[in-house]
N, C-alpha and C. Protein backbone atom coordinates (compact mmCIF):
# COMPACT_ATOMS: atom_id res chain seq x y z
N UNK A 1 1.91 -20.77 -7.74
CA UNK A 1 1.71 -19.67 -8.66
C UNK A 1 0.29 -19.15 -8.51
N UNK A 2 -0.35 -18.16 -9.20
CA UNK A 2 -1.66 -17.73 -9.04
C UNK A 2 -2.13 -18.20 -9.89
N UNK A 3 -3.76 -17.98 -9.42
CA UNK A 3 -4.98 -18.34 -10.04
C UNK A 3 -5.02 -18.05 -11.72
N UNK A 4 -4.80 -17.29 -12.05
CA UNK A 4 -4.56 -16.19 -13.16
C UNK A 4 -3.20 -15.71 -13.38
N UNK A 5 -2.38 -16.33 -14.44
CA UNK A 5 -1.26 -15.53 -14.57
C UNK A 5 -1.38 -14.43 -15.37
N UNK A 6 -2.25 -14.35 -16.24
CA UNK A 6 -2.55 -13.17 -16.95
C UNK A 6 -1.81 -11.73 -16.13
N UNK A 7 -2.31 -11.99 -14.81
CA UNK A 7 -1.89 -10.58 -14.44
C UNK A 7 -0.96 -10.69 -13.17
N UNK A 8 -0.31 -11.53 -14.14
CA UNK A 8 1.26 -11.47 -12.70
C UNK A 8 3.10 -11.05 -13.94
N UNK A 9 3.12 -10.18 -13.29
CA UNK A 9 4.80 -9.48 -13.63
C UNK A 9 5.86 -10.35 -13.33
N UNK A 10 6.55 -10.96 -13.77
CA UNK A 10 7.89 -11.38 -13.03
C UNK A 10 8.77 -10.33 -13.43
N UNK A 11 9.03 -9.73 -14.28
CA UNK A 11 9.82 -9.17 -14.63
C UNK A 11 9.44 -7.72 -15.95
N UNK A 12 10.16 -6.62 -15.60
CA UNK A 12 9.56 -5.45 -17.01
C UNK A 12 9.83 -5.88 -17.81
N UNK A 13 10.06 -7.22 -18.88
CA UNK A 13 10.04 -6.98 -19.94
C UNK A 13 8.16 -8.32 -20.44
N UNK A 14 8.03 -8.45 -19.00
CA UNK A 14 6.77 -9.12 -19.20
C UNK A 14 5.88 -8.88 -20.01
N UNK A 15 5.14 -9.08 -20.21
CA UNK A 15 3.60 -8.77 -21.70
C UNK A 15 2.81 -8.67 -21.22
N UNK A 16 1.47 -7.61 -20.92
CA UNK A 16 0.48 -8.03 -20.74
C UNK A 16 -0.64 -8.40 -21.52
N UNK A 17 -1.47 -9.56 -21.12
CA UNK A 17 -1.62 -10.37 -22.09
C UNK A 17 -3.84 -10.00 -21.49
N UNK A 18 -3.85 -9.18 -21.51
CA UNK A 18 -5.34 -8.39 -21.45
C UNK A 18 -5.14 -6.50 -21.21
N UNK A 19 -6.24 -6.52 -21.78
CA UNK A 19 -6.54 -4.92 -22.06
C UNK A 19 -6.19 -4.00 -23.05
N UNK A 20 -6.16 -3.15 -22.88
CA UNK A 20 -5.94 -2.51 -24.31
C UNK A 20 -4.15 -1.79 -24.55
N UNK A 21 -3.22 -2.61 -23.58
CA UNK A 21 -1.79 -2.43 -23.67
C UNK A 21 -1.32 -4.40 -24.06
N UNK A 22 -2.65 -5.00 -24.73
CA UNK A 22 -2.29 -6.47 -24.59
C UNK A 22 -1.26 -6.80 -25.96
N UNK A 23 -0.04 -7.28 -25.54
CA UNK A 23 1.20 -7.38 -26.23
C UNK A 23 2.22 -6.28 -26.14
N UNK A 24 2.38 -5.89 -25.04
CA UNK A 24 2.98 -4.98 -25.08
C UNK A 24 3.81 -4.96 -23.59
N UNK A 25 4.98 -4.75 -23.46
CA UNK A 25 5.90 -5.02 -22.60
C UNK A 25 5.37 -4.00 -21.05
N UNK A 26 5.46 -4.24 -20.18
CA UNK A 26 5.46 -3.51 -18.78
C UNK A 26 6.09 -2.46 -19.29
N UNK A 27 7.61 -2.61 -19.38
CA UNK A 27 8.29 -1.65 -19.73
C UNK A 27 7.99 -0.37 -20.58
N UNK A 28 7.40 -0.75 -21.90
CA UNK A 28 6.44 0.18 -22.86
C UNK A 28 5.22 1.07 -21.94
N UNK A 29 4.74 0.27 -21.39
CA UNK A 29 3.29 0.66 -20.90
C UNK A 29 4.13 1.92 -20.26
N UNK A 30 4.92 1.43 -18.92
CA UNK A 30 5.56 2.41 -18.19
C UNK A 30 6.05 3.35 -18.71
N UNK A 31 6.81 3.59 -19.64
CA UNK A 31 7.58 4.60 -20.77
C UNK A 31 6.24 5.48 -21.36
N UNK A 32 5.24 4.96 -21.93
CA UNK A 32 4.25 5.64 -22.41
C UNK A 32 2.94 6.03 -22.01
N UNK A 33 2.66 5.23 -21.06
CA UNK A 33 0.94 5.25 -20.55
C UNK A 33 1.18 4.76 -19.02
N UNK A 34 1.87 5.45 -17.90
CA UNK A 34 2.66 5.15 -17.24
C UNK A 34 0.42 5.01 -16.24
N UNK A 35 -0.28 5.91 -16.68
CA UNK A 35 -1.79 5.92 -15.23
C UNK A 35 -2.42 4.72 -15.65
N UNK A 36 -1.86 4.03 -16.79
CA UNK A 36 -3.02 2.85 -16.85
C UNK A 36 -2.12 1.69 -15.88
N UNK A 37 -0.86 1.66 -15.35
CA UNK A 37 -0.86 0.92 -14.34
C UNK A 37 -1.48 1.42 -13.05
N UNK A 38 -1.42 2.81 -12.65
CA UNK A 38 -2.04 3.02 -11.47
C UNK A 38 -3.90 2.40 -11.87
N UNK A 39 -4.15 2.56 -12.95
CA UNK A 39 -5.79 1.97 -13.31
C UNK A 39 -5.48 0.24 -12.70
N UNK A 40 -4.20 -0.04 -13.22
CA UNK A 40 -4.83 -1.47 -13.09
C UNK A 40 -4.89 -2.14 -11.54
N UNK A 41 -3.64 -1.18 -10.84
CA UNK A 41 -3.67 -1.42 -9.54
C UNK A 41 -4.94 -1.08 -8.84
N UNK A 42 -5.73 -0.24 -9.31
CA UNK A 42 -7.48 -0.02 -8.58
C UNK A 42 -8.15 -0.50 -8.94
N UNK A 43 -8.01 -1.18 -10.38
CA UNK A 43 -9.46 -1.79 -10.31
C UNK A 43 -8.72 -3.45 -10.79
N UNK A 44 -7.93 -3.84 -10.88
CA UNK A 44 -7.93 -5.36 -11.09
C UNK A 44 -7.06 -6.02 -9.92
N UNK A 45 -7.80 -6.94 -9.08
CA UNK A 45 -7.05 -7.15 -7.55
C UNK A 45 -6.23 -8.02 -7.94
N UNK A 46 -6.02 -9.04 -9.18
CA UNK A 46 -5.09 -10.00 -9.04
C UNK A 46 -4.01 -9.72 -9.53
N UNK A 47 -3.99 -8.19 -10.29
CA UNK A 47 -2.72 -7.48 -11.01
C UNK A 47 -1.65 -7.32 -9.51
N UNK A 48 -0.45 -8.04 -10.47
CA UNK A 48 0.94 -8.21 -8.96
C UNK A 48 1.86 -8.00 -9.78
N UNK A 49 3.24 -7.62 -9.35
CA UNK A 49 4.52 -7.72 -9.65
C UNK A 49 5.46 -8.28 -8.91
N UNK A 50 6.79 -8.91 -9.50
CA UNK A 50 7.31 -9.45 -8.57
C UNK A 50 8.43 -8.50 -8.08
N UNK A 51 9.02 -8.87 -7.04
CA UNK A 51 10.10 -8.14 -6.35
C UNK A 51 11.20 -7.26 -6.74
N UNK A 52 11.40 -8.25 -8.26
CA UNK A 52 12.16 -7.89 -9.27
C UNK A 52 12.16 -6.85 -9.58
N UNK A 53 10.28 -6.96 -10.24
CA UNK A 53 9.99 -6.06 -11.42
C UNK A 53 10.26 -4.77 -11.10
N UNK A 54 9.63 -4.77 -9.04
CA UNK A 54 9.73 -3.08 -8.15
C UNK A 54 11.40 -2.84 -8.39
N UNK A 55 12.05 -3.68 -8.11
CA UNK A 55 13.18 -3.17 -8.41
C UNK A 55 14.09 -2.46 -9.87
N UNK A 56 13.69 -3.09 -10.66
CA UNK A 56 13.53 -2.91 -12.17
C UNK A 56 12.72 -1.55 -11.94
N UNK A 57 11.70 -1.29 -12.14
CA UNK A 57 10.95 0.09 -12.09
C UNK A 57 11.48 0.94 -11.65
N UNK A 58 11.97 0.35 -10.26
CA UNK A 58 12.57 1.60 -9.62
C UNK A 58 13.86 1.99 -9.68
N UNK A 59 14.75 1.50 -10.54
CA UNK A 59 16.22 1.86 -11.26
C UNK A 59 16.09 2.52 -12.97
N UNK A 60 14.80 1.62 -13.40
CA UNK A 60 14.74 2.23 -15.02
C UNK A 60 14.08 3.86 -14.54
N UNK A 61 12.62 3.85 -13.68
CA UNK A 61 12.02 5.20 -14.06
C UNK A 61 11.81 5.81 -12.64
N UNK A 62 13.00 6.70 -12.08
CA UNK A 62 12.88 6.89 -10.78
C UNK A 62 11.70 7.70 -10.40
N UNK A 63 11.09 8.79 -11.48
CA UNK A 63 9.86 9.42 -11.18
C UNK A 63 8.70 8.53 -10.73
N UNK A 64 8.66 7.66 -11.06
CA UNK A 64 7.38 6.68 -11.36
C UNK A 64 6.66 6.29 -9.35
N UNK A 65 5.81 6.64 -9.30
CA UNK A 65 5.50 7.17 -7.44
C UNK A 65 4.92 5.57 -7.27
N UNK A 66 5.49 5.02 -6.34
CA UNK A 66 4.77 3.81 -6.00
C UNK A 66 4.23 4.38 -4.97
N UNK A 67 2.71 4.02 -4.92
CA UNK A 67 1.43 4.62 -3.88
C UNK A 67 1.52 3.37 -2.89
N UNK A 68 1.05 3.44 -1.76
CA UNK A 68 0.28 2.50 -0.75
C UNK A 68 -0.48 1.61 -1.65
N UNK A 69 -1.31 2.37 -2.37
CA UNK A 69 -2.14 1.24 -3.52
C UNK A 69 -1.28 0.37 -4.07
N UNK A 70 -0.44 0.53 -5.22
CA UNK A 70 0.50 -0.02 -5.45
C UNK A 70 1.39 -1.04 -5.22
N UNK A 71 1.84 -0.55 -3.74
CA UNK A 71 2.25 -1.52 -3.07
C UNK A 71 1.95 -2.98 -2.20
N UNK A 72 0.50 -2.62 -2.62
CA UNK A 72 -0.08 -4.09 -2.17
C UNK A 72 -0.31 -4.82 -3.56
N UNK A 73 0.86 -4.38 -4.14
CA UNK A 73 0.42 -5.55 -5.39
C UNK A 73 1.90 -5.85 -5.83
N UNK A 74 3.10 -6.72 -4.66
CA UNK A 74 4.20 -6.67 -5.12
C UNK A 74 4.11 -8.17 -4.22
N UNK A 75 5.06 -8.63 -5.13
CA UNK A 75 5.36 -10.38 -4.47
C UNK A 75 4.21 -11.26 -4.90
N UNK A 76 5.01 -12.83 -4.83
CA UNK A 76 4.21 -13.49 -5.12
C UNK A 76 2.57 -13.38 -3.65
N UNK A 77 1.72 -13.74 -4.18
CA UNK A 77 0.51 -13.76 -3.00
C UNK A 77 0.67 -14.12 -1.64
N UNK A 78 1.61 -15.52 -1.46
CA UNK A 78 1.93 -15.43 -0.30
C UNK A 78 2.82 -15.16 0.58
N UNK A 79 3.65 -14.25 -0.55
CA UNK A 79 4.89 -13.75 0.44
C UNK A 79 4.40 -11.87 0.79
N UNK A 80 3.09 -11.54 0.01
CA UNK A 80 3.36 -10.05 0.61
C UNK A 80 3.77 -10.00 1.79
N UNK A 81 3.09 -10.82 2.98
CA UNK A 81 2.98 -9.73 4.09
C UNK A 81 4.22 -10.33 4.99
N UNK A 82 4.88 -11.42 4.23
CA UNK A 82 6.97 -11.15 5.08
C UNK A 82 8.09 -10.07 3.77
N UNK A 83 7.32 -10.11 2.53
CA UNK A 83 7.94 -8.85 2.17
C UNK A 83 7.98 -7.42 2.74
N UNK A 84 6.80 -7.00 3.15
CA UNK A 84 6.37 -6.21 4.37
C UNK A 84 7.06 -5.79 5.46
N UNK A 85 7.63 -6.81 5.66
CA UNK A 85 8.55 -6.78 7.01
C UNK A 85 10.17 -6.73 6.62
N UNK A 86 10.35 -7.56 5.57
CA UNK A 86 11.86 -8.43 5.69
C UNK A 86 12.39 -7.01 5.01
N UNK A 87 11.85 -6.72 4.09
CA UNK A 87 12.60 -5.55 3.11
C UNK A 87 12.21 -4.45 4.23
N UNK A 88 11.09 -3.85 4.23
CA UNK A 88 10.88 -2.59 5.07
C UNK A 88 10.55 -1.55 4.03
N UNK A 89 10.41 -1.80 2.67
CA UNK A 89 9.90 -0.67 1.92
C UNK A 89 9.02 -0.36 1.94
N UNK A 90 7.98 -0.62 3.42
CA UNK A 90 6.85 0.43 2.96
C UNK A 90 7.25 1.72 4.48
N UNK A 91 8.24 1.32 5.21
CA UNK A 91 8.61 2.47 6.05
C UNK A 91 8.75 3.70 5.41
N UNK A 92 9.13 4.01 4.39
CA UNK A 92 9.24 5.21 3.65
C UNK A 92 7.94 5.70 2.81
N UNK A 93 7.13 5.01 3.48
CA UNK A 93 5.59 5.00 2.41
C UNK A 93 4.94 5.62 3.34
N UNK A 94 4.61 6.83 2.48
CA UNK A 94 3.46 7.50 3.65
C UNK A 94 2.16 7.59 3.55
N UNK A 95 1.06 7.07 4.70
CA UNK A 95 -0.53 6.50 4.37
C UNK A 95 -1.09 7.67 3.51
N UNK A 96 -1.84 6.87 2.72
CA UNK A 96 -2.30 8.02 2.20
C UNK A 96 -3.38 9.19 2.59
N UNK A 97 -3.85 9.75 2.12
CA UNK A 97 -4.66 11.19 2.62
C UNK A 97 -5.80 11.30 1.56
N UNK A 98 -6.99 11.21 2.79
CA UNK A 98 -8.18 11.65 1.87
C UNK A 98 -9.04 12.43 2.24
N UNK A 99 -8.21 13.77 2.22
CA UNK A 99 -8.75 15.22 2.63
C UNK A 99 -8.86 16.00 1.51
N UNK A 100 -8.01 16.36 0.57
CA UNK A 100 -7.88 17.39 0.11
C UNK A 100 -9.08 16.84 -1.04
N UNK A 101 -9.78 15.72 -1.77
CA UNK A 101 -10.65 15.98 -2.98
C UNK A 101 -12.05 15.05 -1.95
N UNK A 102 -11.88 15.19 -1.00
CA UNK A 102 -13.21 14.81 -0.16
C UNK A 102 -14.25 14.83 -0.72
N UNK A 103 -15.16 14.60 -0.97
CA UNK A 103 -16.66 14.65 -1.60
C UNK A 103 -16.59 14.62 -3.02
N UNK A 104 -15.07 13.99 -3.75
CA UNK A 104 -15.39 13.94 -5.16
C UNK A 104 -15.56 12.40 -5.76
N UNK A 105 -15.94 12.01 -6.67
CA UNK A 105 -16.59 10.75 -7.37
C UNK A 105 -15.27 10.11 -7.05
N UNK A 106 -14.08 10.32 -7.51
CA UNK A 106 -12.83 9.98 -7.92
C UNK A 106 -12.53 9.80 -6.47
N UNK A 107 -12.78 10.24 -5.42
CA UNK A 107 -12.14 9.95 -4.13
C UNK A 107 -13.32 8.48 -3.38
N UNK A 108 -14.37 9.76 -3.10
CA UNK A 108 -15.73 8.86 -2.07
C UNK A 108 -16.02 7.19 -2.89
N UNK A 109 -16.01 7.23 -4.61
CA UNK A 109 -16.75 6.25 -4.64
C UNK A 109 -15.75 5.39 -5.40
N UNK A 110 -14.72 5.94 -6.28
CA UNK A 110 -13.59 4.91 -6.70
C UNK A 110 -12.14 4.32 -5.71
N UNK A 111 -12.68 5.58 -4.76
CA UNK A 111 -11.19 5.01 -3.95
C UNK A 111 -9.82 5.61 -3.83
N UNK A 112 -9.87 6.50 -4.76
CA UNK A 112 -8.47 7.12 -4.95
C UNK A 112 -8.19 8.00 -4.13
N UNK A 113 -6.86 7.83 -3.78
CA UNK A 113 -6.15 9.21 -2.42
C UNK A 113 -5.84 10.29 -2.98
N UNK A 114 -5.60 11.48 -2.36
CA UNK A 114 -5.29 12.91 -2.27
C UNK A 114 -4.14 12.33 -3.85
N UNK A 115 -2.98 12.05 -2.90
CA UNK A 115 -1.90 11.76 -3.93
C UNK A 115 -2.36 11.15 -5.39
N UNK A 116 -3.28 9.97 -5.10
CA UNK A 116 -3.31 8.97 -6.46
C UNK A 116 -4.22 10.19 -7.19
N UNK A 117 -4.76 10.80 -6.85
CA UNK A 117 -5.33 11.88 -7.80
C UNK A 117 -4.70 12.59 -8.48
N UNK A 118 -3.83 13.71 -7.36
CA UNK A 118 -2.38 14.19 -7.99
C UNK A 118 -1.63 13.91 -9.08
N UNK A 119 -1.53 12.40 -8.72
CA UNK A 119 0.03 11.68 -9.69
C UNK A 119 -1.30 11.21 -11.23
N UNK A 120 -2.07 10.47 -10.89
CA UNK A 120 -2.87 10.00 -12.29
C UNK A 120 -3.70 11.13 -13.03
N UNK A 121 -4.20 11.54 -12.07
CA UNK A 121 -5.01 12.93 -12.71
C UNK A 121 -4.93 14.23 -12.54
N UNK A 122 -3.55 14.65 -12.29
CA UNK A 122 -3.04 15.86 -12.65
C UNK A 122 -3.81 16.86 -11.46
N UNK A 123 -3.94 16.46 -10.26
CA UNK A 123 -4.76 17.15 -9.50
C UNK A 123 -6.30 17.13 -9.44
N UNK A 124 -7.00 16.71 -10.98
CA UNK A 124 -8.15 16.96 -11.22
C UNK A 124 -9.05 15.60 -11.33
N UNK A 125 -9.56 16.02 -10.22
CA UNK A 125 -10.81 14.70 -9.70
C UNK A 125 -11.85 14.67 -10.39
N UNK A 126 -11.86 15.41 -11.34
CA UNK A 126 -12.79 15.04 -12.17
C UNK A 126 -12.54 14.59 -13.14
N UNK A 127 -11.25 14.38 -13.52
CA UNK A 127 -10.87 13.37 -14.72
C UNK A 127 -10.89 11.77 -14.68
N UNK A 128 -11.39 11.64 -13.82
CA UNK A 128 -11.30 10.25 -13.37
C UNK A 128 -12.07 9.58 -14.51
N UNK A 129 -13.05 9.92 -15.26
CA UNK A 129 -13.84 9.54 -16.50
C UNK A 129 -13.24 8.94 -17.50
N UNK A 130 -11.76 9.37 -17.79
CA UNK A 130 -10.72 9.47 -18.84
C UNK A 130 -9.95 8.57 -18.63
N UNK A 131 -9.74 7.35 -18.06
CA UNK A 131 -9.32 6.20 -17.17
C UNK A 131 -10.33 5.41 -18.10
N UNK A 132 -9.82 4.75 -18.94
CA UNK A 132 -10.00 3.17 -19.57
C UNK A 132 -9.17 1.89 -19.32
């Protein structure tokens, strides 16, 4: 198991048990405050889900964009990289792009792609501030 279960998913009806969604189901978060998971996937590295949960997510909320980011945070730790292979879901994943907000805070110094800007901040790289 990991170091920290605090921030491991087995399943959406899991709890997270830090931050300011603490007691409150995956599922909820997703339904209501769907960018503070893309937050947690950038800034907390031990935040994971299990195989399940992607599957679960991706039957309850088909809008919901799993990024390249994202996707390195599925499976237990040492199975990412034969999940990688055995399933093949990141063949349909396309790398991301960091052209279109080039030279903005939200891209150069937090990390975020063309897309993860798009999908969390509505296009606007300068909202990146508004992310707690």
């Amino acid at each position: 198991m990991r170091k920290n279960d605090s921030y491991y998913f087995i399943d959406i009806a899991s709890v997270f048990r830090f931050g300011k969604h603490r007691g409150e189901s995956l599922w909820n978060v997703l339904s209501e405050d769907d960018s503070y998971i893309y937050w947690c996937i950038n800034n907390i590295p031990e935040f994971t889900i299990s195989k399940e949960t992607l599957k679960q997510i991706r039957e309850l909320f088909p809008m919901f964009i799993v990024t390249s980011s994202f996707a390195n945070h599925i499976g237990e730790p040492e199975d990412l990289e034969d999940y990688e292979e055995e399933d093949g879901w990141r063949e349909n994943v396309e790398e991301p792009t960091y052209e279109r907000y080039s030279g903005s805070y939200a891209q150069d110094e937090m990390g975020y792609s063309d897309d993860d800007i798009d999908t969390i901040f509505d296009g606007d790289p300068l909202a990146y501030w508004n992310i707690d």
